[in-house]
N, C-alpha and C. Protein backbone atom coordinates (compact mmCIF):
# COMPACT_ATOMS: atom_id res chain seq x y z
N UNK A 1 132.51 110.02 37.13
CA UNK A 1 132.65 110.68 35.85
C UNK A 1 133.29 109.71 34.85
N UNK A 2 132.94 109.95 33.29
CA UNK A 2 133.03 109.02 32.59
C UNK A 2 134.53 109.12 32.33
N UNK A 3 135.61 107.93 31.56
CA UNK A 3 137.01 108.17 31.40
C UNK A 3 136.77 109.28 30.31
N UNK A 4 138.27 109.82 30.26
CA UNK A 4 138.38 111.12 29.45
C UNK A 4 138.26 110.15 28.08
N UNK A 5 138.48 111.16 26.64
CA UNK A 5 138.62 110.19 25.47
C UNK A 5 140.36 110.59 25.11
N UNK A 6 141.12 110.08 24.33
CA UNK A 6 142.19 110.47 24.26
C UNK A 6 142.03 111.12 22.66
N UNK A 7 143.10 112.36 22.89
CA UNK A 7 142.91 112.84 21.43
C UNK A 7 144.16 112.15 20.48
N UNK A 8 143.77 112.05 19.58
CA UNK A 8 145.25 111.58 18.50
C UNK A 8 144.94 112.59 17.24
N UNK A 9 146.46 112.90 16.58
CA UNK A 9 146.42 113.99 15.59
C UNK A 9 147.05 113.27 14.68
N UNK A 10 146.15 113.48 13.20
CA UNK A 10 147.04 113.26 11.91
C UNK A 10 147.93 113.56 11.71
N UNK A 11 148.90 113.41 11.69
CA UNK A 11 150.20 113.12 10.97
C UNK A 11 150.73 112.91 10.05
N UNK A 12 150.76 113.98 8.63
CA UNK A 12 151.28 113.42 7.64
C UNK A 12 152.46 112.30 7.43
N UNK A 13 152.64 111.55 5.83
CA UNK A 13 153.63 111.10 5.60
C UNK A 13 154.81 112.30 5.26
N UNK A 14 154.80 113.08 5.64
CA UNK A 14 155.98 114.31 5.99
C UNK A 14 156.74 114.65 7.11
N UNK A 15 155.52 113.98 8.18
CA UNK A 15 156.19 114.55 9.29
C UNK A 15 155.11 115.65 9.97
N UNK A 16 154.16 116.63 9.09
CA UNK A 16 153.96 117.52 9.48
C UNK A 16 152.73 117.16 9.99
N UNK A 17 151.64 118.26 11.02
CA UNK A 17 150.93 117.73 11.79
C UNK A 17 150.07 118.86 11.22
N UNK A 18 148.85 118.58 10.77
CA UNK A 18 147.89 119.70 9.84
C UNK A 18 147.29 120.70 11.11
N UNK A 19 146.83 119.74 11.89
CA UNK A 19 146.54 121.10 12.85
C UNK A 19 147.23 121.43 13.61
N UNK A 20 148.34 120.73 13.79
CA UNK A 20 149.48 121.98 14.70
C UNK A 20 149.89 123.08 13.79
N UNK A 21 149.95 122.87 12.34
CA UNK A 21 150.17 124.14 11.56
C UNK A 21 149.42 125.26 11.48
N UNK A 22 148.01 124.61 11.54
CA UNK A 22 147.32 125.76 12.02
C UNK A 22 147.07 126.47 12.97
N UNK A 23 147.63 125.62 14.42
CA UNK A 23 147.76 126.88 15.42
C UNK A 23 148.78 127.54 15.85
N UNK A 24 149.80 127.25 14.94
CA UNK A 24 151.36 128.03 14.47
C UNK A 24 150.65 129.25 14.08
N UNK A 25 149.44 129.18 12.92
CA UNK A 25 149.07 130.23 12.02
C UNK A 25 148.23 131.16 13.04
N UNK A 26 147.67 131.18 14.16
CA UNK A 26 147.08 131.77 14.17
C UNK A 26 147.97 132.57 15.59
N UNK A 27 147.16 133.89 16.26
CA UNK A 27 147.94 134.46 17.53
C UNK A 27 147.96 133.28 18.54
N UNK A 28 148.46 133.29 19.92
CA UNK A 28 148.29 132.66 20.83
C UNK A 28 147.12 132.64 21.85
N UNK A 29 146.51 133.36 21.59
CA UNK A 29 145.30 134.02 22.54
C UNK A 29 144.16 132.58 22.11
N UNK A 30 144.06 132.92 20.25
CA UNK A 30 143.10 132.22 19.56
C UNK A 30 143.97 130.66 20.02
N UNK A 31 144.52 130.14 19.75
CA UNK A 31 145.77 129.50 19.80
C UNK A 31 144.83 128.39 20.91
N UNK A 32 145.31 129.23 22.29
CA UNK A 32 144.97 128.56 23.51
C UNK A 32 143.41 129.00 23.48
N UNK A 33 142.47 129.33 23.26
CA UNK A 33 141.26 129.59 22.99
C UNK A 33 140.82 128.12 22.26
N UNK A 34 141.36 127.79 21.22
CA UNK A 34 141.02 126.30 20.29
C UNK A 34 141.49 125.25 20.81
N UNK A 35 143.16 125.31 21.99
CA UNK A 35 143.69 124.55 22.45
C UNK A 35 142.57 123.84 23.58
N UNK A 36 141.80 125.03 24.27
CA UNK A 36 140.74 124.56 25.34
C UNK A 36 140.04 123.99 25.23
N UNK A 37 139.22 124.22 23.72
CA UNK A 37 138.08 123.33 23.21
C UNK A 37 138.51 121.93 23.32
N UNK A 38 140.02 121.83 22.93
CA UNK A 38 140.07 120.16 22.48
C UNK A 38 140.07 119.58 23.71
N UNK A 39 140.71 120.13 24.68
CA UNK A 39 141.01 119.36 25.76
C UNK A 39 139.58 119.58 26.80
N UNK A 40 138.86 120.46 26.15
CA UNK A 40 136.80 120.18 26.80
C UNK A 40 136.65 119.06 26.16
N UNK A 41 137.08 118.86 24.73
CA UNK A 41 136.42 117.64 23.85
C UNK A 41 136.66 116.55 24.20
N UNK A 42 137.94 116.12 24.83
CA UNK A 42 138.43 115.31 25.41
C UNK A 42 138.08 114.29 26.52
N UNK A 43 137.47 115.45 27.54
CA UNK A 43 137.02 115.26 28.64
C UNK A 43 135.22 115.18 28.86
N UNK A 44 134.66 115.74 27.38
CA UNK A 44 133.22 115.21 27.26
C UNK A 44 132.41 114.49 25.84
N UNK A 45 133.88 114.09 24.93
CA UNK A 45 133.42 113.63 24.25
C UNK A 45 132.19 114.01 23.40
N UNK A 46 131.74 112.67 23.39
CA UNK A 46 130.05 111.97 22.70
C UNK A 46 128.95 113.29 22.91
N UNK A 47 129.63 114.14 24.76
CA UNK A 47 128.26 114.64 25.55
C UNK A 47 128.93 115.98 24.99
N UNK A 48 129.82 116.40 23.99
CA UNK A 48 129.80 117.68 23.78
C UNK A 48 128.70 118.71 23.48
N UNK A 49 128.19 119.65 24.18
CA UNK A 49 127.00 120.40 23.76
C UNK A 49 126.80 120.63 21.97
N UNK A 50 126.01 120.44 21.99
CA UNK A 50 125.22 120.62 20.11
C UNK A 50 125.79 121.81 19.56
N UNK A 51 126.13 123.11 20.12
CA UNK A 51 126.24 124.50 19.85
C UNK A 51 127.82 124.19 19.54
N UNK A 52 128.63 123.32 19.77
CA UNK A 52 129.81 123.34 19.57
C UNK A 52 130.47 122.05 18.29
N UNK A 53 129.67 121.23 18.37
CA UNK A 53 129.73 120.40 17.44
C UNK A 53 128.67 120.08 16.38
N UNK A 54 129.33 119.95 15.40
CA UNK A 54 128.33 119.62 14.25
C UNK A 54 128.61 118.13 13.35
N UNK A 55 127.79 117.58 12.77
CA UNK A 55 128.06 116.47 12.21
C UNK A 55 128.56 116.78 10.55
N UNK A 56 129.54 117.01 10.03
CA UNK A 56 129.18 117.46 8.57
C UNK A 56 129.16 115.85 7.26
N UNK A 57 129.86 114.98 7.82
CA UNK A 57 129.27 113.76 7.08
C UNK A 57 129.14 112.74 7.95
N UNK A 58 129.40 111.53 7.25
CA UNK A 58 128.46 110.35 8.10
C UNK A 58 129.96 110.20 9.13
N UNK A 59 130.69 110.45 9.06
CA UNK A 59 132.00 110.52 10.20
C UNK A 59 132.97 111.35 10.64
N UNK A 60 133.07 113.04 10.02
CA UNK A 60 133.32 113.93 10.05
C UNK A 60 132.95 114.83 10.85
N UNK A 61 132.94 115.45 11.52
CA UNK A 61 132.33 116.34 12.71
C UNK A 61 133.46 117.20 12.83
N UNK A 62 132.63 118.82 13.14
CA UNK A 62 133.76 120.17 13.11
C UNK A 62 133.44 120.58 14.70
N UNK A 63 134.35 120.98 15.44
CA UNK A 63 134.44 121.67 16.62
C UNK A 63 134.21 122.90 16.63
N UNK A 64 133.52 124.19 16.95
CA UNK A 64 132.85 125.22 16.48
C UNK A 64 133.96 126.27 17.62
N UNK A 65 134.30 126.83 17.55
CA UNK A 65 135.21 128.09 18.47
C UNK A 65 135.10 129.21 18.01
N UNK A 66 134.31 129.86 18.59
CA UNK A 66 134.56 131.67 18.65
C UNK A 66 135.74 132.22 19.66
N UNK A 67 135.93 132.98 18.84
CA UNK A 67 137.24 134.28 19.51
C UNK A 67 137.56 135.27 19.32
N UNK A 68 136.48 136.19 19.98
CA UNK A 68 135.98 137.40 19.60
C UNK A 68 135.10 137.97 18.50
N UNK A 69 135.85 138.26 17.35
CA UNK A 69 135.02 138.19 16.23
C UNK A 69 135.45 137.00 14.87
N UNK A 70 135.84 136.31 15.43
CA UNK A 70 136.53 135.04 14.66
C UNK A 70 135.86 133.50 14.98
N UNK A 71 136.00 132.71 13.74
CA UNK A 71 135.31 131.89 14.18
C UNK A 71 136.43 130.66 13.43
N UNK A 72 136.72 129.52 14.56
CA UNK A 72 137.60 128.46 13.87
C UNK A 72 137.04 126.96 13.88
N UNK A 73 137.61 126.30 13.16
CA UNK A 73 136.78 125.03 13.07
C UNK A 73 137.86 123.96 13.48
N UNK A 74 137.70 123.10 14.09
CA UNK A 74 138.65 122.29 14.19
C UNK A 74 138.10 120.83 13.89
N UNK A 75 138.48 119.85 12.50
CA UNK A 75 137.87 118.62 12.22
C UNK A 75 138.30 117.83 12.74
N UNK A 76 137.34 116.51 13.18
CA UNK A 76 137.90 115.46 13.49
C UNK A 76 136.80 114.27 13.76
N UNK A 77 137.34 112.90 13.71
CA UNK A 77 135.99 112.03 14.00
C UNK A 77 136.44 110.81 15.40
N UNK A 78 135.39 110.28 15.62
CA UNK A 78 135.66 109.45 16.56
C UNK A 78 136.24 108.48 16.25
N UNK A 79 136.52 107.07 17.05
CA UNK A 79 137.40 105.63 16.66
C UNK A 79 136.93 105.02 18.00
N UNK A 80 136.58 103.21 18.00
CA UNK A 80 136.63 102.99 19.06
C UNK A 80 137.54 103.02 20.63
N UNK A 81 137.23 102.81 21.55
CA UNK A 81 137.89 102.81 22.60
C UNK A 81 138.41 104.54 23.08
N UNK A 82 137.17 105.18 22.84
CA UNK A 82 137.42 106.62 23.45
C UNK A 82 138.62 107.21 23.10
N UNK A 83 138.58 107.32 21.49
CA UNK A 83 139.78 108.01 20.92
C UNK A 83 138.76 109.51 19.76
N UNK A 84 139.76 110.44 19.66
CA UNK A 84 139.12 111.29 19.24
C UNK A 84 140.36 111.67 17.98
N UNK A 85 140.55 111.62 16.86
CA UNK A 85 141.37 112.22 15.78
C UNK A 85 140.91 113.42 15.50
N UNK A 86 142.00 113.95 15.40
CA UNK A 86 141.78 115.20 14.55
C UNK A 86 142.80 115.41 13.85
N UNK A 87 141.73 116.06 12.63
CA UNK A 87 142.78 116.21 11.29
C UNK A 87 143.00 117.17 11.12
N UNK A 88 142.27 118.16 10.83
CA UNK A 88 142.73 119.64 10.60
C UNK A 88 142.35 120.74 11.58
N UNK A 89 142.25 122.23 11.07
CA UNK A 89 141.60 123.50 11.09
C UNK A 89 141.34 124.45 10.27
N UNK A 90 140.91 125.41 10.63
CA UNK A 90 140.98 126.48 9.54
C UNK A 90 140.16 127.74 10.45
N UNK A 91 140.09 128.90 10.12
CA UNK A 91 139.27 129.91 10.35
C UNK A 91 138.76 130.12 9.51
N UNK A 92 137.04 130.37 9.62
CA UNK A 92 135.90 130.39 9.36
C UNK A 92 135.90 131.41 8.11
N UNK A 93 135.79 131.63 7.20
CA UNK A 93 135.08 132.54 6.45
C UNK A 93 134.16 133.14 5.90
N UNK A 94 133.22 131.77 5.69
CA UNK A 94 131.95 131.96 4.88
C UNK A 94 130.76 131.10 5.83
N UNK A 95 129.70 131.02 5.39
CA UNK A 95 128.60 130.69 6.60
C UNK A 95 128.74 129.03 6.40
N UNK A 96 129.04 128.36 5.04
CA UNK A 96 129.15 127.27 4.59
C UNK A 96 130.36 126.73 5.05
N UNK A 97 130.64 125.79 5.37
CA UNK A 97 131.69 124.93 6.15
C UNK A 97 132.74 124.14 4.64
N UNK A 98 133.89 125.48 3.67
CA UNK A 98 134.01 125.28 2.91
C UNK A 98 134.10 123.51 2.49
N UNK A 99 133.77 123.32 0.93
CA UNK A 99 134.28 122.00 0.73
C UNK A 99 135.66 121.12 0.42
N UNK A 100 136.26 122.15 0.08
CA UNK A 100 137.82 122.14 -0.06
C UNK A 100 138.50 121.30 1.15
N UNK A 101 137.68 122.13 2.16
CA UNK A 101 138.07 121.85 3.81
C UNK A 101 137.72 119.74 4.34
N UNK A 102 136.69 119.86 3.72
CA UNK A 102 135.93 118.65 4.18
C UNK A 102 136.32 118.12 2.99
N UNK A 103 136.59 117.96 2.19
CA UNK A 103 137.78 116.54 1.12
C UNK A 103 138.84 116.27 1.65
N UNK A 104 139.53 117.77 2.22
CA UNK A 104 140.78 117.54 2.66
C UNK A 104 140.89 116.75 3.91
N UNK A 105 139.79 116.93 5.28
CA UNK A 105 139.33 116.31 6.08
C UNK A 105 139.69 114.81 5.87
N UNK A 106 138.33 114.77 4.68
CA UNK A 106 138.42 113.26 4.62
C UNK A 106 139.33 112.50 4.11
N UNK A 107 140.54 113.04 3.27
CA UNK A 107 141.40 112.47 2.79
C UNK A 107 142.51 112.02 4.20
N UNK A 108 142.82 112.94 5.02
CA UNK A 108 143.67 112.95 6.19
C UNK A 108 143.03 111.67 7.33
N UNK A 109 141.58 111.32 6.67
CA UNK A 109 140.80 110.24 7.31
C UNK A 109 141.18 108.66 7.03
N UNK A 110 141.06 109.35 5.71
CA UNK A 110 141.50 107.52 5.11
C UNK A 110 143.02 107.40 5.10
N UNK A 111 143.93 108.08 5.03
CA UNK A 111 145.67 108.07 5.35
C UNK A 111 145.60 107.57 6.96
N UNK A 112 144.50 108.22 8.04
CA UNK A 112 145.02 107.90 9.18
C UNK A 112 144.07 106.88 9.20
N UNK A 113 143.12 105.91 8.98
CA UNK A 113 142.38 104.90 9.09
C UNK A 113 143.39 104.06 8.43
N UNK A 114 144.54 104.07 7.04
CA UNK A 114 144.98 103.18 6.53
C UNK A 114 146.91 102.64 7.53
N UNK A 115 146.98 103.60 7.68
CA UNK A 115 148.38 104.00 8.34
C UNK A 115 148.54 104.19 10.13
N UNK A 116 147.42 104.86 10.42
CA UNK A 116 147.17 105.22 12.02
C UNK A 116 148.64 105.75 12.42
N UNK A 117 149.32 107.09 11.40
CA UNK A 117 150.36 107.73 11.63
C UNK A 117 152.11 106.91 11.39
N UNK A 118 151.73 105.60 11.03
CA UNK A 118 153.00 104.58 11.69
C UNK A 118 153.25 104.27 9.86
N UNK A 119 154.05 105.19 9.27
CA UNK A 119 154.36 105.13 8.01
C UNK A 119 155.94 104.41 7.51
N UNK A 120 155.83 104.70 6.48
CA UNK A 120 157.01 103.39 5.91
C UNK A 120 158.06 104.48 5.79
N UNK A 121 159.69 103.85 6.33
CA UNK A 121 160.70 104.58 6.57
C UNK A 121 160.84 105.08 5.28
N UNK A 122 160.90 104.64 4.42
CA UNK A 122 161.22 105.11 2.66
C UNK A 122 160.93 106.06 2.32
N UNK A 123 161.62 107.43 2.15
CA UNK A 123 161.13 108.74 1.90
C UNK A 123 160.44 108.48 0.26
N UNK A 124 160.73 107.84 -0.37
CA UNK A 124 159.79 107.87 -1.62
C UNK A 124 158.67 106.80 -1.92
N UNK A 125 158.38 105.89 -0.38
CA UNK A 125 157.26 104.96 -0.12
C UNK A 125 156.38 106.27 0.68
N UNK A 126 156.92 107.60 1.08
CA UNK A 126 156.01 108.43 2.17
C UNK A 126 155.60 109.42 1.14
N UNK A 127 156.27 109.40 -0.09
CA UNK A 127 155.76 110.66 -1.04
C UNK A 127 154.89 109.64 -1.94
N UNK A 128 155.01 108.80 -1.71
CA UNK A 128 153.66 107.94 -2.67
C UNK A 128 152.94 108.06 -2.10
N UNK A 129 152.70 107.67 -0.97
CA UNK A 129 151.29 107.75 -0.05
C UNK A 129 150.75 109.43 -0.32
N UNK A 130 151.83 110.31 -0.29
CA UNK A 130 150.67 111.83 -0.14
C UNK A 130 150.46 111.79 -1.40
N UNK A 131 151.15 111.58 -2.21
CA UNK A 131 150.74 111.63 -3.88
C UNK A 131 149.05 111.08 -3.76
N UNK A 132 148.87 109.35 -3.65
CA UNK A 132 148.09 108.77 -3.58
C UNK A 132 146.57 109.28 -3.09
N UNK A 133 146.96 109.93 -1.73
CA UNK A 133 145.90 110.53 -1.19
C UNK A 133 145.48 112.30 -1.48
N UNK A 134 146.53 112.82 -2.31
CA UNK A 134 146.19 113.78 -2.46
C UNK A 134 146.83 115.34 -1.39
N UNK A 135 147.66 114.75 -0.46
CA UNK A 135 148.27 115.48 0.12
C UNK A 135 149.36 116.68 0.16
């Protein structure tokens, strides 16, 4: 069997972790329901079935989770050497994969492509950066 991929999570210049906030937000049921997906994603990567992943830009890809009558998304893109980021979540609302969602995505892309979480001690060198990016 192929090695697992390792997951890594954005990390604001705050401190705060976008999708651990969101599974603060939601019950625990859904919680560990989205928690499973990642750690399936983990362990099949690239070979994740089609029904669960989608491509939404040229490096963006959403994790698809039903839970019951709920539906959550969890973003994130690949990196070499079997690493998997993820930046956000959200629960589903509309059939369209809002755009709000996928700027914000990509902004949490280029902070962790420029930084890779390892930010400058200077609390007002870490509020420039979210300024900068929009955070």
């Amino acid at each position: 069997m192929a090695e697992r991929f390792s997951i890594e999570y954005v990390v604001l210049p705050s401190g705060s972790v976008p999708v651990r906030e969101f599974l603060d937000s939601v019950d625990d049921e859904a919680a560990a329901r989205i928690n499973g997906f990642i750690d399936r994603l983990a362990i099949l990567g690239t070979g994740m079935p089609a029904k669960f992943v989608k491509k939404l830009t040229g490096s963006l890809l959403e994790l698809r989770v039903k839970h019951f009558d709920r539906i959550f998304r969890v973003l994130f893109f690949y990196q070499p050497d079997r690493v998997i980021v993820v930046t956000s979540g959200f629960q589903k609302r509309a059939e369209q994969t809002p755009w709000a969602e996928i700027k914000r995505a990509e902004a949490l892309r280029k902070v962790w492509l420029k930084y890779r979480n390892d930010y400058p001690k200077s609390a007002a060198q870490r509020a420039q950066i979210s300024k900068e990016h929009g955070l």
